[in-house]
C-alpha atoms as a PDB file:
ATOM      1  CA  UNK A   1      19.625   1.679  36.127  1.00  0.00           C
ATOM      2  CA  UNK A   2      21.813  -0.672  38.440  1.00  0.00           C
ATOM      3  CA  UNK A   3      24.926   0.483  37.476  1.00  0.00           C
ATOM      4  CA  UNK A   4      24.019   4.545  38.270  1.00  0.00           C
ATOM      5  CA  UNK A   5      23.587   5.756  34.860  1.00  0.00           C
ATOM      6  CA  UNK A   6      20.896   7.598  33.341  1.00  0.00           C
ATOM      7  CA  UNK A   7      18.904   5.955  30.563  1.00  0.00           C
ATOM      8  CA  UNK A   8      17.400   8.660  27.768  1.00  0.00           C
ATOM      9  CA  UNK A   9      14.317   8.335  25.920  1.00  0.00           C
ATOM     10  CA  UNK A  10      15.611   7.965  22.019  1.00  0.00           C
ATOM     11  CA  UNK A  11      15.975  11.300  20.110  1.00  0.00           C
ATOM     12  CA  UNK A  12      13.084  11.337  17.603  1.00  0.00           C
ATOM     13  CA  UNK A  13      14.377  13.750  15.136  1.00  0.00           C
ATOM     14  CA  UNK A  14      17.046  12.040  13.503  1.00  0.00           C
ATOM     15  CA  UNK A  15      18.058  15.342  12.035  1.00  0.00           C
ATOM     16  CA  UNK A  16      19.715  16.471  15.601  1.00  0.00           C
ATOM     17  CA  UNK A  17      20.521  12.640  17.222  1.00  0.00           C
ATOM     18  CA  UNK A  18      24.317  13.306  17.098  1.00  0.00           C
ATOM     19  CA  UNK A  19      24.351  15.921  18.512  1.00  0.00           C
ATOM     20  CA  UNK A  20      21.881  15.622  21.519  1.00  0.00           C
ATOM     21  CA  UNK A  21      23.939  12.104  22.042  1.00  0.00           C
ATOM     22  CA  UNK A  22      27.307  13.823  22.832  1.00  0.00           C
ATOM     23  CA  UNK A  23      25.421  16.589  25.116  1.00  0.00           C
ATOM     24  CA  UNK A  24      27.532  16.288  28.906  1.00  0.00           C
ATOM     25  CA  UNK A  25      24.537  14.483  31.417  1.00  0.00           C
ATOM     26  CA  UNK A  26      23.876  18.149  32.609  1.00  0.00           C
ATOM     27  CA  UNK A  27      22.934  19.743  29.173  1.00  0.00           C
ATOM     28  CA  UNK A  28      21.025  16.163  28.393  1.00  0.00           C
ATOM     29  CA  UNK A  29      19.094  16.581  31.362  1.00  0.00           C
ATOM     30  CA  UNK A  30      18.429  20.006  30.583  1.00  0.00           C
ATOM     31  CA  UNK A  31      17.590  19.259  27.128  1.00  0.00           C
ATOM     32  CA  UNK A  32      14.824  16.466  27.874  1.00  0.00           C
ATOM     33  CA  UNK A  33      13.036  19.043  30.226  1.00  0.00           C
ATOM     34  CA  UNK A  34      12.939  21.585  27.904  1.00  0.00           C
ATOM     35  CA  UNK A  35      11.818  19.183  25.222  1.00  0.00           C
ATOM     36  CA  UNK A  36       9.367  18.023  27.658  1.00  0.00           C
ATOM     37  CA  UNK A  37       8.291  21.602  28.174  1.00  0.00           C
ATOM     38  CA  UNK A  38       8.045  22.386  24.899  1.00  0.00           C
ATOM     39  CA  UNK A  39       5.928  19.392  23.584  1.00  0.00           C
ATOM     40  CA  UNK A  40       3.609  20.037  26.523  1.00  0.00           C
ATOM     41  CA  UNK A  41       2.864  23.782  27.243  1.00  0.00           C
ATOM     42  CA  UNK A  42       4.337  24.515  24.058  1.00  0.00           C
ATOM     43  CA  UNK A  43       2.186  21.803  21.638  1.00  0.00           C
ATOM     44  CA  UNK A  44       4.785  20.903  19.852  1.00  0.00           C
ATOM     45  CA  UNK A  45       4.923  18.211  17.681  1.00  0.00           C
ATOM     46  CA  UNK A  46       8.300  16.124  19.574  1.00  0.00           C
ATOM     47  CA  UNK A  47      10.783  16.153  16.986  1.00  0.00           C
ATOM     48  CA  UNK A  48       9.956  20.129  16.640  1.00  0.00           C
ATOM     49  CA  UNK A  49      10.330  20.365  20.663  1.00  0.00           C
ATOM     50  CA  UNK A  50      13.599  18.233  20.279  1.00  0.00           C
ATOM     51  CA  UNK A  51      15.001  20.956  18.545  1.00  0.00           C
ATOM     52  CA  UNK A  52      13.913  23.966  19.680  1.00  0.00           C
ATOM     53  CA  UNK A  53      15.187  22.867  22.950  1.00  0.00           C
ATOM     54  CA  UNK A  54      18.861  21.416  21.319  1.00  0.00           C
ATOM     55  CA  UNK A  55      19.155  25.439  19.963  1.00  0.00           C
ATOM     56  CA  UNK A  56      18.188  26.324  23.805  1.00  0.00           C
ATOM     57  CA  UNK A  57      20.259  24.331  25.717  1.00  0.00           C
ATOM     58  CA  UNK A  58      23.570  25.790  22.870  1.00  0.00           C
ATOM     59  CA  UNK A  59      22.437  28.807  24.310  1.00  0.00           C
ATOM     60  CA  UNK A  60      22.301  27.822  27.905  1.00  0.00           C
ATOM     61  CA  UNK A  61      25.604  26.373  27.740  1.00  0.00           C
ATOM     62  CA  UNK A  62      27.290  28.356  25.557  1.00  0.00           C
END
């Protein structure tokens, strides 16, 4: 990360990669922690935490 940008785990579910990929840094970051989240306390599977938290962070943002 030399030049100060952020590097993202790839998307899993292919299904939702677009649209996680144009998310502004804020809703990425806010995406990957609830992903994260999810997978974790939820026990999700990842690509079902990926978009569970992709329908949250619409709604955060919206």
């Amino acid at each position: 990360m030399s030049n100060g940008t952020r590097q993202w785990a790839e998307v899993s579910n292919r299904r939702i990669r677009n649209d996680v990929e144009a998310l502004t840094p804020v809703e990425r970051e806010h995406f990957e922690e609830r992903a994260g989240i999810l997978q974790h306390c939820g026990e999700c599977e990842r690509a079902e935490a990926e978009q569970l938290a992709l329908l949250q962070t619409r709604a955060a943002f919206a």
